[in-house]
N, C-alpha and C. Protein backbone atom coordinates (compact mmCIF):
# COMPACT_ATOMS: atom_id res chain seq x y z
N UNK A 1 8.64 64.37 -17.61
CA UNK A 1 7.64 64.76 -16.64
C UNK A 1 7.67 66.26 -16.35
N UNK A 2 8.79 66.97 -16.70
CA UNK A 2 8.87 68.10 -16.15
C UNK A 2 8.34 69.37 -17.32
N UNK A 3 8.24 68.60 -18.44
CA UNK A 3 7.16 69.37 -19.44
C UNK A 3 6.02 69.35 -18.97
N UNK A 4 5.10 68.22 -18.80
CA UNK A 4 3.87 67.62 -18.05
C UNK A 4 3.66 68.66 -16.98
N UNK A 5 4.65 69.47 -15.83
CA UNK A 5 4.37 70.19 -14.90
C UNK A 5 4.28 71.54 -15.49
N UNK A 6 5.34 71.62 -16.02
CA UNK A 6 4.92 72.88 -16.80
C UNK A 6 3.77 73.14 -17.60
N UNK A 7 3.43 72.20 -18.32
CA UNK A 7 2.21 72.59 -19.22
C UNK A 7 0.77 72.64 -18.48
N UNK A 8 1.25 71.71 -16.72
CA UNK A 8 0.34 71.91 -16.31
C UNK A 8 -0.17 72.92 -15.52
N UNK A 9 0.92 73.83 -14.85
CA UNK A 9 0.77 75.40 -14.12
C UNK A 9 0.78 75.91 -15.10
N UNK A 10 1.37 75.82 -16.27
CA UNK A 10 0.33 77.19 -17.14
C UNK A 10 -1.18 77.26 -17.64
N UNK A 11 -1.31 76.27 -17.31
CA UNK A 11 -3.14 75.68 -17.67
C UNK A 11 -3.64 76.44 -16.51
N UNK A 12 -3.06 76.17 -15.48
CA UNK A 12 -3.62 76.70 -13.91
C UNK A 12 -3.25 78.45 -13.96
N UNK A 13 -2.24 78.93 -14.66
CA UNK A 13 -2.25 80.32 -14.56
C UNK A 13 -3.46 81.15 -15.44
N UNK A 14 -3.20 80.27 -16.88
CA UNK A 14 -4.29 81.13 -17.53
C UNK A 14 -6.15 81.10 -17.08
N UNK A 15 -6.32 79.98 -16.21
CA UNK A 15 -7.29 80.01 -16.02
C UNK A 15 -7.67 80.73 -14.74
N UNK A 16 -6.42 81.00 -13.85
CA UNK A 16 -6.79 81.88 -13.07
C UNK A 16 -7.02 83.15 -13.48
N UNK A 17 -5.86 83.83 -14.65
CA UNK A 17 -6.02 85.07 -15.43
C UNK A 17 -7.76 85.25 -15.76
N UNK A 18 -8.26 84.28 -16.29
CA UNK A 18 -9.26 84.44 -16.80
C UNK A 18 -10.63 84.31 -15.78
N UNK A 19 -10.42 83.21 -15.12
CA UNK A 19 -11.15 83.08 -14.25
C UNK A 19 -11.53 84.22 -13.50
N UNK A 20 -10.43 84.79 -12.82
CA UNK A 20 -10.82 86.32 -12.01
C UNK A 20 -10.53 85.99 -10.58
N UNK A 21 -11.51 85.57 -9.62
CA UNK A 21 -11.97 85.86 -8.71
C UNK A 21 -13.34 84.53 -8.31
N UNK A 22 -13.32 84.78 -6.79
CA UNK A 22 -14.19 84.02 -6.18
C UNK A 22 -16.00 84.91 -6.43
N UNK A 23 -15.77 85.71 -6.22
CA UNK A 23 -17.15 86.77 -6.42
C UNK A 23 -16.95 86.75 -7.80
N UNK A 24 -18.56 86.67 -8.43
CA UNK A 24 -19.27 87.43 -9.71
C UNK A 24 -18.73 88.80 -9.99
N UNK A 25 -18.62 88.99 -10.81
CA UNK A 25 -18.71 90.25 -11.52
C UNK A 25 -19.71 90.48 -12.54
N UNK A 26 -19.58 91.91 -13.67
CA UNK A 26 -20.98 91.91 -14.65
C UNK A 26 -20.25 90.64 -15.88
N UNK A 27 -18.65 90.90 -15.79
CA UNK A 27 -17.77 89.90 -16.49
C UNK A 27 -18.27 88.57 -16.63
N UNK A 28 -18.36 88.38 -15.42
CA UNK A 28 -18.85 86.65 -14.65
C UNK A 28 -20.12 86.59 -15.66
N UNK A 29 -21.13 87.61 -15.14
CA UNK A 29 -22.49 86.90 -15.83
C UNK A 29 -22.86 87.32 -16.96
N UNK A 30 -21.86 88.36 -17.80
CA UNK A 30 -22.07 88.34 -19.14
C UNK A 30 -21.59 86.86 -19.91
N UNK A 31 -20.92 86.94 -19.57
CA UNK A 31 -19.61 85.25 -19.88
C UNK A 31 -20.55 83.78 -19.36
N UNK A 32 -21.28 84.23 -18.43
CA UNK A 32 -22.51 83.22 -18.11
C UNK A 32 -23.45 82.93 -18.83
N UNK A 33 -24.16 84.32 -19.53
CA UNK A 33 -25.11 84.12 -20.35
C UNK A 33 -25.01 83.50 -21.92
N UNK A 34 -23.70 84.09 -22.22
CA UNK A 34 -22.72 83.52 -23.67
C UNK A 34 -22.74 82.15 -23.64
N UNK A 35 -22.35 81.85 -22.96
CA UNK A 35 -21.92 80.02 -22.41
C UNK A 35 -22.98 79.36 -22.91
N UNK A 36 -24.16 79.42 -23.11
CA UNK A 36 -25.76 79.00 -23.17
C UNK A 36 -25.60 79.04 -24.68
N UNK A 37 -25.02 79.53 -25.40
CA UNK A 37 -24.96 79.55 -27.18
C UNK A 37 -24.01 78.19 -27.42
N UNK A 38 -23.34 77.89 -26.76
CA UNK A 38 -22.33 76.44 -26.67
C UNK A 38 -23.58 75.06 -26.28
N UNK A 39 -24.52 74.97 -25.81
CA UNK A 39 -25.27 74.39 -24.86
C UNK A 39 -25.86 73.46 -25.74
N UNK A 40 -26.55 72.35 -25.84
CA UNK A 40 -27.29 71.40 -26.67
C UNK A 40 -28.62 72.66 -26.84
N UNK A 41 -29.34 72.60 -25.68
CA UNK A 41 -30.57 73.37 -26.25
C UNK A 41 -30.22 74.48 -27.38
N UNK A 42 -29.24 75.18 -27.80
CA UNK A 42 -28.92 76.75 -28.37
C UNK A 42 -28.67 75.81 -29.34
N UNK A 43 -27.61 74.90 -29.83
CA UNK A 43 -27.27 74.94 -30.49
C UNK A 43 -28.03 73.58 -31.62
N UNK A 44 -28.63 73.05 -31.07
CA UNK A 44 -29.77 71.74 -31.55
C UNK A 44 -30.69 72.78 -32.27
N UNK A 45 -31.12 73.52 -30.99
CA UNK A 45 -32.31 74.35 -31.69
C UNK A 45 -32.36 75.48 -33.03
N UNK A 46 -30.90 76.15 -33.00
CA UNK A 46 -30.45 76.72 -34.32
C UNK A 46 -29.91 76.16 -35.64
N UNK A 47 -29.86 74.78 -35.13
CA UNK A 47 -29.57 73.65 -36.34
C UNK A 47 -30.79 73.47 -36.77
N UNK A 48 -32.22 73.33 -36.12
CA UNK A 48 -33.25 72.98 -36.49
C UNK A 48 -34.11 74.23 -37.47
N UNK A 49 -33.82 74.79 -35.95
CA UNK A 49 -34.74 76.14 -37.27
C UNK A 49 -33.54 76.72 -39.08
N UNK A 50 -32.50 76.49 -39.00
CA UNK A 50 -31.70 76.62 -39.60
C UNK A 50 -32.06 75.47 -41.11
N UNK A 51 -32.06 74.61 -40.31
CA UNK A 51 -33.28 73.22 -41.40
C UNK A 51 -34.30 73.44 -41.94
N UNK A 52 -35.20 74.28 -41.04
CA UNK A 52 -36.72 74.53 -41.50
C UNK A 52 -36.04 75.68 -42.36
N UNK A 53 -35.44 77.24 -42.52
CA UNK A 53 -35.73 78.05 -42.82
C UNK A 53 -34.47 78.70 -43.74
N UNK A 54 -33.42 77.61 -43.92
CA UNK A 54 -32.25 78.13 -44.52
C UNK A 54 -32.67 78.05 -46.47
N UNK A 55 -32.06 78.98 -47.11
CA UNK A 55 -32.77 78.91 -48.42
C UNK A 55 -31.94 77.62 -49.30
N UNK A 56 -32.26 76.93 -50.29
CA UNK A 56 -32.19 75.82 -50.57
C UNK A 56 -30.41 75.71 -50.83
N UNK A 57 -29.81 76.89 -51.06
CA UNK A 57 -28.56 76.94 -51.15
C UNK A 57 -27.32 77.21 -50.11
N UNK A 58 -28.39 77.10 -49.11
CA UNK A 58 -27.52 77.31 -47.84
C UNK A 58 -27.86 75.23 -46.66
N UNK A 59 -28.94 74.36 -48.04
CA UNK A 59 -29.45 73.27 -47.19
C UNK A 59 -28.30 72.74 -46.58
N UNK A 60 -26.96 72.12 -47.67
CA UNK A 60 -26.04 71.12 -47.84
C UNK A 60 -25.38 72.32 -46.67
N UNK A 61 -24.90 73.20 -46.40
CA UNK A 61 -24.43 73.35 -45.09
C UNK A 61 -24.86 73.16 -43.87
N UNK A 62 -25.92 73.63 -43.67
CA UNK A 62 -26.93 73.42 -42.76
C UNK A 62 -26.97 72.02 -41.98
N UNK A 63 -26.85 70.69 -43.55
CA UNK A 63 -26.53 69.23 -42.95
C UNK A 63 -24.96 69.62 -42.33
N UNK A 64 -24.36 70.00 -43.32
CA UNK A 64 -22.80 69.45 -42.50
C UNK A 64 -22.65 69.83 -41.47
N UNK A 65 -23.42 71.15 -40.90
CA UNK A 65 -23.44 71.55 -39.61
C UNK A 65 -23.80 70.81 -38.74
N UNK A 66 -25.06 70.34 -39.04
CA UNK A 66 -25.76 69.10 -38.10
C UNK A 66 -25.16 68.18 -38.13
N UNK A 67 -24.42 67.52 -38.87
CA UNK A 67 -23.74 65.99 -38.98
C UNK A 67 -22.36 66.32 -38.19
N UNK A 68 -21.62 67.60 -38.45
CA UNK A 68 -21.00 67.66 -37.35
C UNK A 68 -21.11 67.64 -36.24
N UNK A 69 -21.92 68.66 -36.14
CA UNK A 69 -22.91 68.34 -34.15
C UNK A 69 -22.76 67.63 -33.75
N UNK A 70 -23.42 66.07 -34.28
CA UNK A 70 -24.14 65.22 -33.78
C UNK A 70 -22.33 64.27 -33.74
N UNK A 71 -21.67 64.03 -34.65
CA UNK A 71 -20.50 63.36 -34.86
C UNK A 71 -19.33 63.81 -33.86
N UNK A 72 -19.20 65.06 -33.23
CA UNK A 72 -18.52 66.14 -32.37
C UNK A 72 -18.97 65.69 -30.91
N UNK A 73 -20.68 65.29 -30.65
CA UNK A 73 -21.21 64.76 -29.79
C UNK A 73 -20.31 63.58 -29.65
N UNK A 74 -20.54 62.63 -30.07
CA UNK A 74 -20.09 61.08 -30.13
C UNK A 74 -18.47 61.26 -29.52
N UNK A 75 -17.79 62.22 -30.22
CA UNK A 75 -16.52 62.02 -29.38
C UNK A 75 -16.19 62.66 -28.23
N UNK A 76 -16.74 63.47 -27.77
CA UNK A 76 -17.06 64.16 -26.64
C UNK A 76 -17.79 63.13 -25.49
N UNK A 77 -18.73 62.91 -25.69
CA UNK A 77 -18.85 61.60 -24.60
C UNK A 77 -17.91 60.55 -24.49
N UNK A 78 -17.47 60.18 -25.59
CA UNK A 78 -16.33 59.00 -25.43
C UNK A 78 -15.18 59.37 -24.74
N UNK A 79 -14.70 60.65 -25.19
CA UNK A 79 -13.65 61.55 -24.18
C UNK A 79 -13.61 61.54 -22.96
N UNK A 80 -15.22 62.90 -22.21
CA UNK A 80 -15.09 62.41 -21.78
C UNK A 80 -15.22 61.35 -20.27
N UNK A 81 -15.57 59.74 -20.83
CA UNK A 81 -15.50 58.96 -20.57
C UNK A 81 -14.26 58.38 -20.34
N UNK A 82 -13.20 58.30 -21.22
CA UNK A 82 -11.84 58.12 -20.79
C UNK A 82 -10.94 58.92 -19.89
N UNK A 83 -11.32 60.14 -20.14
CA UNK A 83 -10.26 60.76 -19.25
C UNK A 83 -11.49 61.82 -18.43
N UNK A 84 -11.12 60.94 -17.24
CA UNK A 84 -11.73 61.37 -15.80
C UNK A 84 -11.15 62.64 -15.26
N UNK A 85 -11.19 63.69 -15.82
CA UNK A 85 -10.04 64.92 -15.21
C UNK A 85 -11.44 65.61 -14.59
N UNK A 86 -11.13 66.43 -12.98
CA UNK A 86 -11.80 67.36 -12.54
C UNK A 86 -11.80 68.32 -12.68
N UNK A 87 -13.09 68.63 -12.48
CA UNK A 87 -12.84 70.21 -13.12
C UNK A 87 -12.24 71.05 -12.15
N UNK A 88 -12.14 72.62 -13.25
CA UNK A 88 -11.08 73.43 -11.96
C UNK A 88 -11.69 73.86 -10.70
N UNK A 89 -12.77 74.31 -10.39
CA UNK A 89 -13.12 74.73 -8.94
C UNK A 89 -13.04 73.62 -8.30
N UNK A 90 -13.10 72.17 -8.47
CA UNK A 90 -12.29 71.39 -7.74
C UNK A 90 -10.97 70.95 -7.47
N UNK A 91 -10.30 71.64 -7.93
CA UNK A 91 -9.13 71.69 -8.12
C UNK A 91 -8.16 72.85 -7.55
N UNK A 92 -9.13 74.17 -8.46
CA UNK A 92 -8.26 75.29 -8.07
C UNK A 92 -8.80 76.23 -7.18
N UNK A 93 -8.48 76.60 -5.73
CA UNK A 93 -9.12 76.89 -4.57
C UNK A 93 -9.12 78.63 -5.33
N UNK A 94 -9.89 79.46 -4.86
CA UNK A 94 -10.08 80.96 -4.86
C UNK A 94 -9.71 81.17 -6.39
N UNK A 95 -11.36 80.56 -6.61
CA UNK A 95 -11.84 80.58 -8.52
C UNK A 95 -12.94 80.95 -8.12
N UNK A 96 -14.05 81.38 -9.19
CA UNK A 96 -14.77 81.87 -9.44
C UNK A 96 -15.74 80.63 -10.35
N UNK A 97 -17.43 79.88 -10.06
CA UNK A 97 -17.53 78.76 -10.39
C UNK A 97 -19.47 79.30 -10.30
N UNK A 98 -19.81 78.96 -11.32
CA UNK A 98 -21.37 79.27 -11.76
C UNK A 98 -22.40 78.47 -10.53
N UNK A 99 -23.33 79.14 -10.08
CA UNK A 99 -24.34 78.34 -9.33
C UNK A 99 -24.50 77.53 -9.50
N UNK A 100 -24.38 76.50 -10.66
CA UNK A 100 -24.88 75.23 -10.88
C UNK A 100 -23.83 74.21 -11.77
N UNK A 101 -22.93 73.69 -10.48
CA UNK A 101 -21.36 73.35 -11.52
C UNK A 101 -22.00 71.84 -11.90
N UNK A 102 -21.03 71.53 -12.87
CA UNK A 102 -21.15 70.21 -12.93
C UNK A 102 -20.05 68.89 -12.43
N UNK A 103 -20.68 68.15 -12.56
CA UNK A 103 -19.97 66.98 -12.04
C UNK A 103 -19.20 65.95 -12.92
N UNK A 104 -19.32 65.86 -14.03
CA UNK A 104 -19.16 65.56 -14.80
C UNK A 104 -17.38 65.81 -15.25
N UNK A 105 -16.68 64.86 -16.03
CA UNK A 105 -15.37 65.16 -16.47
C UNK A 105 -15.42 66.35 -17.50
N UNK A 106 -13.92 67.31 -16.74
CA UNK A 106 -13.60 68.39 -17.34
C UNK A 106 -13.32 68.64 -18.76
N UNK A 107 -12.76 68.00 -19.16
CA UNK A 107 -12.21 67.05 -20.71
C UNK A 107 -12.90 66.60 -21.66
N UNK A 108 -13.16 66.57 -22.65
CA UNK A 108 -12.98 68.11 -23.62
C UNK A 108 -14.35 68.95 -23.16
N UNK A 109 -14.04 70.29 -23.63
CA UNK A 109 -15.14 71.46 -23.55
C UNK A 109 -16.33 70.56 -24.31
N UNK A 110 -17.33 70.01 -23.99
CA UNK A 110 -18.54 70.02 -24.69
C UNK A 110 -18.96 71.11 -25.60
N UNK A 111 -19.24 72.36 -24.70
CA UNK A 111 -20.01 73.85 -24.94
C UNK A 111 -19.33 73.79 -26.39
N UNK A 112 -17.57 73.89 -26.18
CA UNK A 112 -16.91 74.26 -27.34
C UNK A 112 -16.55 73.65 -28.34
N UNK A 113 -16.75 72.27 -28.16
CA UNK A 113 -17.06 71.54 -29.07
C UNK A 113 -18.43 71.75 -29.90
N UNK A 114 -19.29 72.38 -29.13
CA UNK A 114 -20.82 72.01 -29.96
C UNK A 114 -20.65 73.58 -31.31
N UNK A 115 -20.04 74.49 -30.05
CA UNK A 115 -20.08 75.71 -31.07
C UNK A 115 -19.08 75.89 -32.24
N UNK A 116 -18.09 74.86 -32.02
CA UNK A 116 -17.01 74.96 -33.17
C UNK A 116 -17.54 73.79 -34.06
N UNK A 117 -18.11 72.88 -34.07
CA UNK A 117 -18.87 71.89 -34.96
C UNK A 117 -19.00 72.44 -35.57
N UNK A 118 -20.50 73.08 -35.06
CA UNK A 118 -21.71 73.77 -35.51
C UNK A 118 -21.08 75.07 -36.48
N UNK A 119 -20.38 75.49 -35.99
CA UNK A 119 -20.06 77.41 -37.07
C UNK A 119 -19.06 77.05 -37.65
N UNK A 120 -18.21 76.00 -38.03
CA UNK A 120 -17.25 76.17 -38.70
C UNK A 120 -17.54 75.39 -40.55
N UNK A 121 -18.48 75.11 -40.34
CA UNK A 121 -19.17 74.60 -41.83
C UNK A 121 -19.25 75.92 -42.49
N UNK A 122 -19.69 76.71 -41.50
CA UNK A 122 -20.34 78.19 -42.17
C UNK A 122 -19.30 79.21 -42.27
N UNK A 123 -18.31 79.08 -41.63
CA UNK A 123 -17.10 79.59 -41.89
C UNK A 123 -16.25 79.01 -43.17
N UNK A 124 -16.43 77.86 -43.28
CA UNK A 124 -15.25 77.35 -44.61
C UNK A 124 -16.28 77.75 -45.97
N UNK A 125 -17.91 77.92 -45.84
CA UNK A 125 -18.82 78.10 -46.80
C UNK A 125 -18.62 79.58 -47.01
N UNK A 126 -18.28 80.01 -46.35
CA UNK A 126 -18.22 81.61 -46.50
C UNK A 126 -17.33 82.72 -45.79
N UNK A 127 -16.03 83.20 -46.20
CA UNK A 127 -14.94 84.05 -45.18
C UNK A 127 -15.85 85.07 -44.78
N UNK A 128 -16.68 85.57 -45.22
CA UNK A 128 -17.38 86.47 -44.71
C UNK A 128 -18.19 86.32 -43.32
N UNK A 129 -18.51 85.28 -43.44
CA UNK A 129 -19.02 84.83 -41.80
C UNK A 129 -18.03 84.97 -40.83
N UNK A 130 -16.79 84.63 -41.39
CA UNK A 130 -15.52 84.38 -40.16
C UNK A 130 -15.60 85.60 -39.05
N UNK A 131 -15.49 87.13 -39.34
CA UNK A 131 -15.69 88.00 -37.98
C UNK A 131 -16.63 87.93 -37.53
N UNK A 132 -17.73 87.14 -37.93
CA UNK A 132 -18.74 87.36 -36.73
C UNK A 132 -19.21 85.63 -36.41
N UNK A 133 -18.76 85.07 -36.67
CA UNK A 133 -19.08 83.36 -35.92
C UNK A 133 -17.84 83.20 -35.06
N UNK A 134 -16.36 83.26 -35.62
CA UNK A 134 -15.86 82.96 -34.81
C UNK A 134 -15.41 83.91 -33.56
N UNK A 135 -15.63 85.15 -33.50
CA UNK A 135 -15.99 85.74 -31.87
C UNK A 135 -16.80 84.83 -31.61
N UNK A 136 -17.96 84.37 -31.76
CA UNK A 136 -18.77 84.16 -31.26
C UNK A 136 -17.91 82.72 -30.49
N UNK A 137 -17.92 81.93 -31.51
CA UNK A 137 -16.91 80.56 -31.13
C UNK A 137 -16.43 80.61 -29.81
N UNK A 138 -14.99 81.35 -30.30
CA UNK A 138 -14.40 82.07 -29.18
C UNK A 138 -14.72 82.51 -27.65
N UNK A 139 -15.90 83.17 -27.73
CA UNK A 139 -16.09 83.84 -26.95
C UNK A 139 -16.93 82.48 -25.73
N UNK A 140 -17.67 81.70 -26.45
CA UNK A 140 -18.65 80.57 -25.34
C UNK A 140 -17.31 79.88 -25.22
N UNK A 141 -16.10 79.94 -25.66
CA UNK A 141 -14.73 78.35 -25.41
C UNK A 141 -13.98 79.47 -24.09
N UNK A 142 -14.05 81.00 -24.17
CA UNK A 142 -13.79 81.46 -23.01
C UNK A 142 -14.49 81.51 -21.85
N UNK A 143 -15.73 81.99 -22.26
CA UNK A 143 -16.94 81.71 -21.14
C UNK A 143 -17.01 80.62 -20.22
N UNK A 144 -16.62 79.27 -20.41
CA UNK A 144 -16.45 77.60 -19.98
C UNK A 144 -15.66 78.24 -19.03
N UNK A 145 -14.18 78.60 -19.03
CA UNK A 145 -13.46 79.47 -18.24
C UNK A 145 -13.93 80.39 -17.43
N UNK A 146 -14.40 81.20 -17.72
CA UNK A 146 -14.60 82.47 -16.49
C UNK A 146 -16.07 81.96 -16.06
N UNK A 147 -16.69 80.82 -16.22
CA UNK A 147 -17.51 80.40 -15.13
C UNK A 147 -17.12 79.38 -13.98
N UNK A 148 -15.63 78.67 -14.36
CA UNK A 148 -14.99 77.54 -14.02
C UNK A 148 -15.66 76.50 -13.94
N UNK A 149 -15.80 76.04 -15.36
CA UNK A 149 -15.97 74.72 -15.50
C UNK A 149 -14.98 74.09 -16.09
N UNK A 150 -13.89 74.69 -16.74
CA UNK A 150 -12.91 74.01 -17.62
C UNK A 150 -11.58 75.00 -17.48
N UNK A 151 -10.60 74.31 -17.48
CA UNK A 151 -9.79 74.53 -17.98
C UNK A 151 -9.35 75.16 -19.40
N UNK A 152 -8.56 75.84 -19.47
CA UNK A 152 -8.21 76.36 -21.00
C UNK A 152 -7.79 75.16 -21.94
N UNK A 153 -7.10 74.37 -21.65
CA UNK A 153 -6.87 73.25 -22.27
C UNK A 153 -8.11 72.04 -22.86
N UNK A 154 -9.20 71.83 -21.54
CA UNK A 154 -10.09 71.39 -22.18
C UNK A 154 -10.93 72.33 -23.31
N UNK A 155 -10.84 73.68 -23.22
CA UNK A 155 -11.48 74.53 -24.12
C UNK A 155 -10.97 74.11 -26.03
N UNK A 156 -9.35 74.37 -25.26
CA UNK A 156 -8.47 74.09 -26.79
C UNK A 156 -8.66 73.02 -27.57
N UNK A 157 -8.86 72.02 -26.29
CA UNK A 157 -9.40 70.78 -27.15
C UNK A 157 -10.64 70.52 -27.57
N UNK A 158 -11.78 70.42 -27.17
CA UNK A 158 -12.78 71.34 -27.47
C UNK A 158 -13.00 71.95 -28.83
N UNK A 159 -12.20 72.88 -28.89
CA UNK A 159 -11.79 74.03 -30.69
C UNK A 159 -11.65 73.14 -31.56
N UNK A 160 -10.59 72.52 -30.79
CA UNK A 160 -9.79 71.89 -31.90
C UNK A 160 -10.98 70.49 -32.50
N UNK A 161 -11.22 69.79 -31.39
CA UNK A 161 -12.25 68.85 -32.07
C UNK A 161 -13.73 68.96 -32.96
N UNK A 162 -13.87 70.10 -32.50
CA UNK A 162 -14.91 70.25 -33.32
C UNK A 162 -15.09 71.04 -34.42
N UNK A 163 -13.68 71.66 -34.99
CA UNK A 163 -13.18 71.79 -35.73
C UNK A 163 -12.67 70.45 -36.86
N UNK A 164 -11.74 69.78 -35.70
CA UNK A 164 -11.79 68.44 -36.68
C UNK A 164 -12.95 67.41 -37.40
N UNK A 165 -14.03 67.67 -36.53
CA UNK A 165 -15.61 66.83 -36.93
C UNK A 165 -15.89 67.63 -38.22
N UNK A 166 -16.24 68.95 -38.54
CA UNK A 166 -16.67 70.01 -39.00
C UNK A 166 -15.50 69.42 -40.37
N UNK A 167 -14.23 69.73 -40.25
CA UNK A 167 -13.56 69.14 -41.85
C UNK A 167 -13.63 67.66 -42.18
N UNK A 168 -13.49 66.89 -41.30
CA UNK A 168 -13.49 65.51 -41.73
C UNK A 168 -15.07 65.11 -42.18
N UNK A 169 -15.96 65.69 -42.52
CA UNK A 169 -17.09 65.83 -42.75
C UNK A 169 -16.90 66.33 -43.89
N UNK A 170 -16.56 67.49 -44.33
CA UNK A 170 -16.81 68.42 -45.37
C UNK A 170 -16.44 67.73 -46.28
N UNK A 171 -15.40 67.03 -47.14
CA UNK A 171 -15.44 66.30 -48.20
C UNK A 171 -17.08 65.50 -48.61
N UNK A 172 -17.73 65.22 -47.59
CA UNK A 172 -19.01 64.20 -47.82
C UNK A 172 -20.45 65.57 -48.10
N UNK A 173 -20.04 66.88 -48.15
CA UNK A 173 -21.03 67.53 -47.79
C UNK A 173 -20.38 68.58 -49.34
């Protein structure tokens, strides 16, 4: 149990590190606006036009991207559904938490699940993508954080799963 406490105040430190503060900053709402590239609408909609307009040798990624999405989805609701964890501004008093929180279980990052699905097809299709998708990745699985909706841990998991959708896919693609 006394790992369990530990692993759990460092979840609570880094997200205060990151978190900041009760007041906005330009931090806050740059990290606000990023967050929206993690989102079903951003990232449905760049799978689609990505469908209509990718050249015929970029199609078969394009699916695995989408089949990850959509497969990354499925375990993300089932998640989470099982594990009822709150999020941190309910949790962690003098945080910093977006106008419009949700209610919903903290567990796993959705956002970061959708964006690590989604870009990591295009990362194993090409190292050259890697400096500029995965900042990007990165950057909406931190954003979840410095708006306080998640924990760093739900972020990690999050990475990590939709990372795992994204390879356990790729053999079929």
């Amino acid at each position: 149990m006394k790992s369990f406490d530990w692993m759990n105040a460092q979840n609570r430190n880094v997200f205060r590190a990151i978190n900041g503060c009760r007041q906005a900053t330009v931090y806050h709402t740059v990290m606000g606006m990023l967050t929206h590239l993690g989102g079903a609408p951003a990232t449905i909609s760049i799978t689609l036009v990505l469908l209509a307009a990718a050249p015929p040798e970029w199609r078969i990624i394009v699916l695995h991207s989408a089949t990850a999405l959509l497969l990354s989805h499925v375990f993300v609701t089932a998640l989470k559904r099982s594990f009822r964890r709150h999020r941190p501004y309910v949790v962690i008093g003098e945080s910093y938490v977006t106008g419009n929180p949700l209610q919903d279980s903290s567990f796993p990052s959705g956002h970061t699940t959708a964006v690590f699905s989604m870009l990591v097809p295009y990362m194993t299709a090409s190292s050259l993508l890697i400096p500029v998708l995965l900042p990007v990745a990165v950057l909406v699985a931190i954003s979840r954080i410095t708006i306080g909706l998640h924990f760093p841990s739900d972020v990690i998991a999050g990475a990590m799963l939709g990372t795992t959708a994204a390879f356990l896919l790729g053999p079929f693609f």
